[in-house]
Protein backbone atom coordinates (compact mmCIF):
# COMPACT_ATOMS: atom_id res chain seq x y z
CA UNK A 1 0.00 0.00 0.00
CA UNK A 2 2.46 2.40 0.81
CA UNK A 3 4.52 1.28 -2.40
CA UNK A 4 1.95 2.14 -4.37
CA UNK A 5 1.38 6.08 -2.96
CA UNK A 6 5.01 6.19 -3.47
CA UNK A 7 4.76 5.09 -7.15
CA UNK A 8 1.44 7.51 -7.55
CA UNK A 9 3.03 10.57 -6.29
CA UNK A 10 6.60 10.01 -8.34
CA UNK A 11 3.95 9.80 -11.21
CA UNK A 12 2.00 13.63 -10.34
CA UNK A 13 6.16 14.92 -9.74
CA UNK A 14 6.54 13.61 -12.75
CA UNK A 15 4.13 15.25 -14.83
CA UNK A 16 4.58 18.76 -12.76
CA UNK A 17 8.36 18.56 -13.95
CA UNK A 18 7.80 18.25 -17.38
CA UNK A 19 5.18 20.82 -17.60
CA UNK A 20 7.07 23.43 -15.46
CA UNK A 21 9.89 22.88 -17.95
CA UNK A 22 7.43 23.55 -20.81
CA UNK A 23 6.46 26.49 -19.51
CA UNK A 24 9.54 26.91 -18.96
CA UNK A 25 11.30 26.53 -22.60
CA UNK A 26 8.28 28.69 -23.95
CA UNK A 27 8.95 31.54 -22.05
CA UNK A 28 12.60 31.78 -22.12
CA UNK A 29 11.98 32.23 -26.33
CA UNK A 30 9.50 34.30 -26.18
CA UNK A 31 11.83 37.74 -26.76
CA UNK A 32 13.32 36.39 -29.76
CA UNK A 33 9.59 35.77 -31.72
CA UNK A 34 8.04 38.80 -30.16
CA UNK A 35 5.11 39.49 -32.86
CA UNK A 36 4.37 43.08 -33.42
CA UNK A 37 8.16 44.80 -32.36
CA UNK A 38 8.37 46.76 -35.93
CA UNK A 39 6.24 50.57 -35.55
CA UNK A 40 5.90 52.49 -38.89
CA UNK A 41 5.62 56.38 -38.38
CA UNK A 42 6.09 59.68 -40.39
CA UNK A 43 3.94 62.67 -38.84
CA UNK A 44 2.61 63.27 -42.42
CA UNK A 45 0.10 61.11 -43.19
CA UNK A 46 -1.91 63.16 -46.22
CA UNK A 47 -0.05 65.46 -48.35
CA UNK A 48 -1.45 67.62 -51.00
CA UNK A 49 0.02 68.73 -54.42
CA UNK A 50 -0.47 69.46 -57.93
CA UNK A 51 -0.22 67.24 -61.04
CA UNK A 52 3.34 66.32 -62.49
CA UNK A 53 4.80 67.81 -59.02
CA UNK A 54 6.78 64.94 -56.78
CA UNK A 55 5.84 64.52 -52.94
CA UNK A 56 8.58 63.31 -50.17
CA UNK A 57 7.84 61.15 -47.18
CA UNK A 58 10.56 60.93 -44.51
CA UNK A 59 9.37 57.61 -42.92
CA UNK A 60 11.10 56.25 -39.86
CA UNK A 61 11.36 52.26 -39.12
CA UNK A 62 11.16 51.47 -34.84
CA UNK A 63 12.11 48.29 -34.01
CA UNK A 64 10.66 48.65 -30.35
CA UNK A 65 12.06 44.61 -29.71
CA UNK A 66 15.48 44.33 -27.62
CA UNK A 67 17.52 42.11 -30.63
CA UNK A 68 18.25 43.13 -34.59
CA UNK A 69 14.95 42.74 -37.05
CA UNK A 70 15.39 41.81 -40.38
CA UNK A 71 12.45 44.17 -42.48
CA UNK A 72 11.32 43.46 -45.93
CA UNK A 73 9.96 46.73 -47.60
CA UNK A 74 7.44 47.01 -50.13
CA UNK A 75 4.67 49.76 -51.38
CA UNK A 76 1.29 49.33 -52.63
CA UNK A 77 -0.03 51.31 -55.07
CA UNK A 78 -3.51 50.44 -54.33
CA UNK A 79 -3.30 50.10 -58.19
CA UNK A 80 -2.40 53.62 -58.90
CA UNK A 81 0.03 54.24 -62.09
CA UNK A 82 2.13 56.75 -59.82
CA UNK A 83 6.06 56.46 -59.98
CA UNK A 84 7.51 55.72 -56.78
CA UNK A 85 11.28 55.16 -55.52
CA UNK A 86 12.42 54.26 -51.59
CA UNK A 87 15.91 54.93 -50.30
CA UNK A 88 17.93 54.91 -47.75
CA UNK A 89 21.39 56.46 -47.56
CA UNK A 90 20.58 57.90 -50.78
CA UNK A 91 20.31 54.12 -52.86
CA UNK A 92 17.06 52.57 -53.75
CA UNK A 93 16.47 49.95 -50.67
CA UNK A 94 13.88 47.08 -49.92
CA UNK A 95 15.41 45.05 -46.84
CA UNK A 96 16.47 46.71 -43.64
CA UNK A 97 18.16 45.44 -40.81
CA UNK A 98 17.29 47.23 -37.40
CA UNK A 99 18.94 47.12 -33.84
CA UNK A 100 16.66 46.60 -31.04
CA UNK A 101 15.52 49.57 -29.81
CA UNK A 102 16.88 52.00 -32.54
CA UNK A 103 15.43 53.48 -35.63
CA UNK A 104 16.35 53.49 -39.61
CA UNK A 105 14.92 56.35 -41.74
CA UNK A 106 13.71 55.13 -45.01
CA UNK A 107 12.75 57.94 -47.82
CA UNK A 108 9.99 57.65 -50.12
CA UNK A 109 9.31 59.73 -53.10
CA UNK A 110 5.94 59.83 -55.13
CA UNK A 111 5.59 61.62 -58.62
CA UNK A 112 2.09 62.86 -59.53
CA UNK A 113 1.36 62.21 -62.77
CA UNK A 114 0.25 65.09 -65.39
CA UNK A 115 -2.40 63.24 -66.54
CA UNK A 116 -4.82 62.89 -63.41
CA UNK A 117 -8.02 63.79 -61.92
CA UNK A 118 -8.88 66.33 -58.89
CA UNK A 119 -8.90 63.92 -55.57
CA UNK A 120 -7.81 61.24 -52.70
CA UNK A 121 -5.73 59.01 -54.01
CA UNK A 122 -4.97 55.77 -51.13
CA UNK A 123 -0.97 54.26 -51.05
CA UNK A 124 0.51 51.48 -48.49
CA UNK A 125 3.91 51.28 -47.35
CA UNK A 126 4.87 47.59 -45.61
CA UNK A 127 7.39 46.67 -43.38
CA UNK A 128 7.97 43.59 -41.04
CA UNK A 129 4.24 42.71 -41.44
CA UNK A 130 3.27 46.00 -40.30
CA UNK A 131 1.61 48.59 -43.01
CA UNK A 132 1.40 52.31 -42.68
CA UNK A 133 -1.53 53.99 -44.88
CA UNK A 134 -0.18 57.52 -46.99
CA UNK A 135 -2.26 59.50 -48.69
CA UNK A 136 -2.24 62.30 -51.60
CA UNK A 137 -4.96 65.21 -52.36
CA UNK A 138 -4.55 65.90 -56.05
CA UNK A 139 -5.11 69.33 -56.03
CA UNK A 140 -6.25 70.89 -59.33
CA UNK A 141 -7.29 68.67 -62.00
CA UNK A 142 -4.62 67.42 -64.41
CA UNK A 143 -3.68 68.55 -68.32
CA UNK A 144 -1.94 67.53 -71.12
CA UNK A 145 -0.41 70.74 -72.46
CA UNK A 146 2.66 72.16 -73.71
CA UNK A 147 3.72 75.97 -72.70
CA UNK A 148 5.87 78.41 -74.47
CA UNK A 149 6.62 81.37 -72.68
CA UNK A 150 9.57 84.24 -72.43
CA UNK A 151 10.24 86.85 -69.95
CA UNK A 152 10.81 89.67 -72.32
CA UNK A 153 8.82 89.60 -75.34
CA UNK A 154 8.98 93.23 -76.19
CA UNK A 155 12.60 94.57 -77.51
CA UNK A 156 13.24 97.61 -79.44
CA UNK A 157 16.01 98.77 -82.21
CA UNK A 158 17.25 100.40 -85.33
CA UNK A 159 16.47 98.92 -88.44
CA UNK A 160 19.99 97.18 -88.98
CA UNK A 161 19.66 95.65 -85.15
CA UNK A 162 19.32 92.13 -84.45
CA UNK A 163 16.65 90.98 -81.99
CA UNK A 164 17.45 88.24 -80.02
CA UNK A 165 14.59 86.52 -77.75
CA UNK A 166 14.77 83.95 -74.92
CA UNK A 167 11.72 81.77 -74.46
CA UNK A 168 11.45 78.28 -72.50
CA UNK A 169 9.50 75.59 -73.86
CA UNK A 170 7.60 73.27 -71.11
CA UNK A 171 6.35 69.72 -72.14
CA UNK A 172 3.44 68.90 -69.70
CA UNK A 173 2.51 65.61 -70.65
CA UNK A 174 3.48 61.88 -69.30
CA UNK A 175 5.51 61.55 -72.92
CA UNK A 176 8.85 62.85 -74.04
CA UNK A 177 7.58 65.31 -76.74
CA UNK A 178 9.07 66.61 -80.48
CA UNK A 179 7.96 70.05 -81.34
CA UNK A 180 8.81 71.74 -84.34
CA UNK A 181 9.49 75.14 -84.32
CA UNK A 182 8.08 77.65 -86.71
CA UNK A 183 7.74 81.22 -86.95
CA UNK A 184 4.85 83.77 -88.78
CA UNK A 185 6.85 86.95 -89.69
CA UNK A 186 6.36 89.56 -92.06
CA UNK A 187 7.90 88.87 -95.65
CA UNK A 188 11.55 89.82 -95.31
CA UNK A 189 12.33 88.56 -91.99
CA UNK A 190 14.79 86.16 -91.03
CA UNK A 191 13.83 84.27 -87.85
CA UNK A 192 16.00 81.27 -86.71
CA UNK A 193 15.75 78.95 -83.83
CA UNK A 194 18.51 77.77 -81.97
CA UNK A 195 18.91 75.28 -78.92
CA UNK A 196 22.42 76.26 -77.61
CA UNK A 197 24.91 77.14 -79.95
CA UNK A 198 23.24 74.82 -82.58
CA UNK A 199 20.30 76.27 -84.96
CA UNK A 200 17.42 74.35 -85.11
CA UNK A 201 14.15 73.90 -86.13
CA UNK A 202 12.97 71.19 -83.80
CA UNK A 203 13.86 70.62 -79.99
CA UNK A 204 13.01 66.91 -78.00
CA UNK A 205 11.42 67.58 -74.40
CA UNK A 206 11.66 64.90 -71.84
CA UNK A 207 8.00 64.06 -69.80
CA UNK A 208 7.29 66.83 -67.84
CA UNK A 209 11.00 68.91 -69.01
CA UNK A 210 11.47 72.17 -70.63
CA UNK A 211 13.67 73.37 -72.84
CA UNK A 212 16.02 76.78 -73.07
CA UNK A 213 14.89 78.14 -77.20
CA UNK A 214 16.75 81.30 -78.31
CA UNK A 215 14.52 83.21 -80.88
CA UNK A 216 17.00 85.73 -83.63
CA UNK A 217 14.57 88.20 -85.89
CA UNK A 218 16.62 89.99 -88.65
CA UNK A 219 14.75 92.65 -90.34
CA UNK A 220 14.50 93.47 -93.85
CA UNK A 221 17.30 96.40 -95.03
CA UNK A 222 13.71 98.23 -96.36
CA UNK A 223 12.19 97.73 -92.77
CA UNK A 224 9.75 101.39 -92.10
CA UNK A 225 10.01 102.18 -88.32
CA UNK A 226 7.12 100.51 -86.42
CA UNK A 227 6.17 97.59 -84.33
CA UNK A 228 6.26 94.40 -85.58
CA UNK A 229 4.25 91.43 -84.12
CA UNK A 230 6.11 87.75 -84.73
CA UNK A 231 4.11 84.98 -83.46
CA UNK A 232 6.10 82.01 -82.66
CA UNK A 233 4.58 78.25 -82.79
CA UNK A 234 6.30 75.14 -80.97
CA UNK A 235 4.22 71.87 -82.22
CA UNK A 236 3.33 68.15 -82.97
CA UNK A 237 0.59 66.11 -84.48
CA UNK A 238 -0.93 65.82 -79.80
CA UNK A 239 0.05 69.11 -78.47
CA UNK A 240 1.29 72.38 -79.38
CA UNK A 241 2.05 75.99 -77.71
CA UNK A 242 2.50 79.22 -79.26
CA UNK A 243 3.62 82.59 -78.39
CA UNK A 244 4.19 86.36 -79.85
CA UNK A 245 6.94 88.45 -79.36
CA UNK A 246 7.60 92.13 -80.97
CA UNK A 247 10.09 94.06 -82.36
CA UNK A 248 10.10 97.57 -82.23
CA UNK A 249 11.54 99.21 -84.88
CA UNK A 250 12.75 102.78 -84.28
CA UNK A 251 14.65 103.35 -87.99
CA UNK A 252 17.48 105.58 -88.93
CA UNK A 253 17.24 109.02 -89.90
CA UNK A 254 19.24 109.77 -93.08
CA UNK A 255 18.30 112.44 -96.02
CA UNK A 256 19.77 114.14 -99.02
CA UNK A 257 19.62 117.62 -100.44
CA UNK A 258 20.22 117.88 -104.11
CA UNK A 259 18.88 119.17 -107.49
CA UNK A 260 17.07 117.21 -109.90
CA UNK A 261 19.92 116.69 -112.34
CA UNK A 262 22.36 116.38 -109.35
CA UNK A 263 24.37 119.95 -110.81
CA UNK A 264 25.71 122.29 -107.96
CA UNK A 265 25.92 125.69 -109.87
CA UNK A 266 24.03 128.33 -111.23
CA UNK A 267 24.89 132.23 -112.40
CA UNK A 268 23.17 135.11 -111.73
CA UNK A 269 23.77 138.49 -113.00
CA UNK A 270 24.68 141.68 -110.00
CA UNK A 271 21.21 142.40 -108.67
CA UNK A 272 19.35 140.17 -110.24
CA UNK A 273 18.04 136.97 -108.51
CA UNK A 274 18.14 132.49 -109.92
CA UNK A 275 15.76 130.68 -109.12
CA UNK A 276 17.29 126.32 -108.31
CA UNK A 277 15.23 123.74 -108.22
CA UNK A 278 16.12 121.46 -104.98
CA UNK A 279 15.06 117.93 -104.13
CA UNK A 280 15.16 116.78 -100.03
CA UNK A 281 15.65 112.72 -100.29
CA UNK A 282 14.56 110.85 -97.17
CA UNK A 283 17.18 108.08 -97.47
CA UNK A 284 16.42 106.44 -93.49
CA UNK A 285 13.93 104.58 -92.45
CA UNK A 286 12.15 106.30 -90.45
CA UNK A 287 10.09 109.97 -91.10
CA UNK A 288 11.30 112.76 -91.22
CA UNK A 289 8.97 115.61 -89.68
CA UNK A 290 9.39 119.77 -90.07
CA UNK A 291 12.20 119.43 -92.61
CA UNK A 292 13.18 123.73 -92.14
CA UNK A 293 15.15 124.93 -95.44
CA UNK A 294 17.88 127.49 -94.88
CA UNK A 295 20.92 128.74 -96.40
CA UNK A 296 24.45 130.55 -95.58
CA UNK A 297 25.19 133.22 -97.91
CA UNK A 298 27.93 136.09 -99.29
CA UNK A 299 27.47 139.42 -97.69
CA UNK A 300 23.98 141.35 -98.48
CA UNK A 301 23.17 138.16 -100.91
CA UNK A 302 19.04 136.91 -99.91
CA UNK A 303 17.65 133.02 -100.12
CA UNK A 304 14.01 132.22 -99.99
CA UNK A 305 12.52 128.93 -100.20
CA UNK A 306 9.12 127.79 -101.02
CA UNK A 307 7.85 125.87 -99.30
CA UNK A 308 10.35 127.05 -96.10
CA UNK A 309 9.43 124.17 -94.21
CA UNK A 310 8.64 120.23 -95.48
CA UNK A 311 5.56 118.92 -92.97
CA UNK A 312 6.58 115.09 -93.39
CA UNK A 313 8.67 113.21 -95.84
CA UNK A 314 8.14 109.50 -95.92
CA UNK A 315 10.80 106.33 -95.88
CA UNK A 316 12.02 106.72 -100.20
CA UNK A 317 10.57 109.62 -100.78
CA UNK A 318 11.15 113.06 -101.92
CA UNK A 319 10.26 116.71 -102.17
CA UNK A 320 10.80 119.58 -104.02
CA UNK A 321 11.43 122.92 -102.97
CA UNK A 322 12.15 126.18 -105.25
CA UNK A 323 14.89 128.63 -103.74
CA UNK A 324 15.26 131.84 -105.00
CA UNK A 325 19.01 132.95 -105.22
CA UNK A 326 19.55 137.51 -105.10
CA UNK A 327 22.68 138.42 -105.44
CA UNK A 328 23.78 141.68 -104.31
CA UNK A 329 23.64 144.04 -106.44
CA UNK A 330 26.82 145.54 -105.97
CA UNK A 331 28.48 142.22 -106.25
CA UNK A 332 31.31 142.02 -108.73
CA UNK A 333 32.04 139.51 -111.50
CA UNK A 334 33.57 136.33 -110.27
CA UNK A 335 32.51 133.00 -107.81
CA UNK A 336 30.66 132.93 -104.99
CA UNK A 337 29.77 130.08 -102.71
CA UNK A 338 25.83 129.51 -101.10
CA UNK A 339 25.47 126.91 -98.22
CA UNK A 340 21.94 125.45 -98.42
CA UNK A 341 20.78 123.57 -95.97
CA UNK A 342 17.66 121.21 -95.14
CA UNK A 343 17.30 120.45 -91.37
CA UNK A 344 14.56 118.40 -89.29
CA UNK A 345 15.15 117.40 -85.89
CA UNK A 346 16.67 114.10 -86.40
CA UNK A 347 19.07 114.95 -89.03
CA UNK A 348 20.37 117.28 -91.89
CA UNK A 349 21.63 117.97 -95.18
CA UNK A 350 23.45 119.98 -97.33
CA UNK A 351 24.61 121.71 -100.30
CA UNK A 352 26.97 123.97 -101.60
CA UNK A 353 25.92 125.55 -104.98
CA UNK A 354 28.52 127.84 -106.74
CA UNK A 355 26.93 130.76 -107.99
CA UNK A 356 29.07 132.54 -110.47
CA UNK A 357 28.64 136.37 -110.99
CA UNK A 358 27.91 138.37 -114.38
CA UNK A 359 28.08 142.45 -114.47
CA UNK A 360 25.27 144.33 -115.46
CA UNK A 361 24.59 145.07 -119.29
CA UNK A 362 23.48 148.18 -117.80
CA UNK A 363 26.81 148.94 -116.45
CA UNK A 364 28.48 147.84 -119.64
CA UNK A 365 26.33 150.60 -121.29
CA UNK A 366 27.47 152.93 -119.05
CA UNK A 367 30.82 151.91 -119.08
CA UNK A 368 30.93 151.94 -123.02
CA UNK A 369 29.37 155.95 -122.90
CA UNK A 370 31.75 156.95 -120.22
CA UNK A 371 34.52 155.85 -122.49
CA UNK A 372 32.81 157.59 -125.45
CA UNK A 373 32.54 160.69 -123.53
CA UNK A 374 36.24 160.58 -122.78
CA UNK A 375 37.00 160.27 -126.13
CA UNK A 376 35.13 162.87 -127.59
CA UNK A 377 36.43 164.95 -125.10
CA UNK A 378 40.02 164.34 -126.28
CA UNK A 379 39.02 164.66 -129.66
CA UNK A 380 37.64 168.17 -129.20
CA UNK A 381 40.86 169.35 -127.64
CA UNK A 382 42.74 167.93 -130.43
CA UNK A 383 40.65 170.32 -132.54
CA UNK A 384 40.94 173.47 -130.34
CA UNK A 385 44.16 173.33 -129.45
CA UNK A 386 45.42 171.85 -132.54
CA UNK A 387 44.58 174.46 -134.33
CA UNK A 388 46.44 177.23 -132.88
């Protein structure tokens, strides 16, 4: 009897032994397969932004066990056609290893396409079983467009100046773009595209790129002062842009003061006056306004012009004016020299006319009975005196 209470209780010691060592075993591994140690967080859970703009999550990884975790990292799209890219240390990354009780940083960087709607759009990131919902608030709706644009579309210069433009050319669409370049000028232009230091007359723009496009107008040698519009077109057979910029064109101011046949002298007699045809030449580009006619001449000589002032005289043109050349009337034979000049506020011209100088007949007259008289008067002494 008491042999067997000895056997039964070895039995009960027994079984306590094994499952106190159980218990045991379990919990002495029960830090090294401690479910849930891995935390996700990044303070920025829902981030807003327009399309084709990219969006940066700084997202830290806790392991909050006491020994290393091993993290596989993936990211659900939640079948969004977004770009994405995570990094760490500045590579792409998709298995961490973290020390208990410390932190890795891992980056993530989302692109919002050009082509999207106004809304919510869900994402996941996973790590170590554990998943951290991100969201993104597209904020205006997307487009498919190309822009051409330039900061100074307005320049101004003389007719022989070159006008050079700078304009940027922005592809916003999800595909890398060729546009051909083209420009609408006026017949005589010259406009030439180049990219660089190389002319073009098509440029390549990545998905959602621009491109630097430097615009050269040359004018026509004929070019009339004014503004002139040039619209500019960047295109393909999906998209195009187009812009306008303008040249101001101030012209030069050049004239010419002449006579119809181009001959600088005249005669006139003592006294009497010559009347010269003159032609003023506007040989600029620009008008010439209040063209004043004047002249430099010999002592107690007179000029007068009709008209005395021009009103306008166009780019090629002409006009003629009459001047009216007195010499003095005491003036003797021989050369003289009139300055004539045609003036408007932008520029002048001039010409020097030699005038030559005849004596009266009238004097001649008087000259020839003068010597007559003298004569005569000799001849009547001869008489008297000869006489005797």
């Amino acid at each position: 009897m008491l042999q067997a209470c000895r056997k039964t209780g070895y039995k009960w010691l027994l079984a306590l032994g094994i499952a106190f060592g159980t218990v045991s075993a379990g919990l002495g591994a029960l830090p090294a397969a401690a479910a849930g140690s891995v935390e996700l967080y990044t303070p920025y859970l829902q981030l807003s932004a327009p399309p084709g703009d990219s969006i940066a999550y700084s997202i830290d990884v806790i392991n909050h066990g006491s020994s290393t975790e091993t993290v596989d990292l993936g990211f659900d799209t939640k079948g969004n056609k977004w770009d994405y890219e995570l990094t760490a240390g500045g590579r792409t990354v998709s298995k961490l290893a973290v020390k208990g009780g410390e932190t890795q940083t891992v980056n993530l960087q989302l692109d919002v396409p050009l082509e999207i709607n106004k809304g919510v759009y869900q994402f996941q990131l996973n790590a170590g079983g554990e998943a951290l919902p991100l969201a993104v608030q597209v904020s205006e709706q997307g487009t498919f467009r190309t822009e051409l644009t330039t900061d100074q579309p307005n320049i101004q210069g003389h007719s022989d100046s070159t006008f050079t433009f700078s304009a940027t050319l922005r592809n916003r669409t999800a595909e890398k773009q060729t546009y051909a370049l083209a420009a609408k000028a006026e017949t005589g232009w010259d406009v030439t595209f180049s990219d660089g230091s190389n002319s073009v007359t098509s440029v390549d723009v990545d998905p959602n790129g621009e491109k630097s496009i430097t615009i050269t107008a040359k004018p026509p040698e004929s070019v009339k002062a004014g503004k002139y519009d040039i619209p500019i077109t960047a295109s393909n057979n999906s998209t195009s842009a187009n812009t306008t910029v303008e040249a101001v064109v101030t012209g030069t101011y050049n004239m010419t003061l002449s006579t119809p046949n181009d001959l600088l002298s005249t005669h006139v007699t003592a006294g009497s006056q010559r009347k010269v045809d003159l032609v003023v030449t506007n040989t600029g580009s620009a008008e010439l306004k209040q063209v004043a006619m004047s002249a430099d001449t010999p002592t107690d000589w007179e000029v007068t012009f009709e008209p005395s002032t021009i009103d306008s005289i166009q780019p090629g043109q002409t006009a003629h004016v009459q001047a009216t050349i007195k010499a003095d009337k005491k003036a003797l034979a021989g050369d003289y020299v009139v300055n004539v000049n045609a003036a408007a506020p932008e520029k002048s011209a001039n010409a020097q006319f030699r005038v030559a100088v005849k004596s009266s007949v009238l004097w001649g007259w008087i000259g020839i009975v003068i010597i007559l008289a003298v004569i005569g008067g000799i001849y009547g002494l001869f008489r008297k005196f000869g006489r005797r």
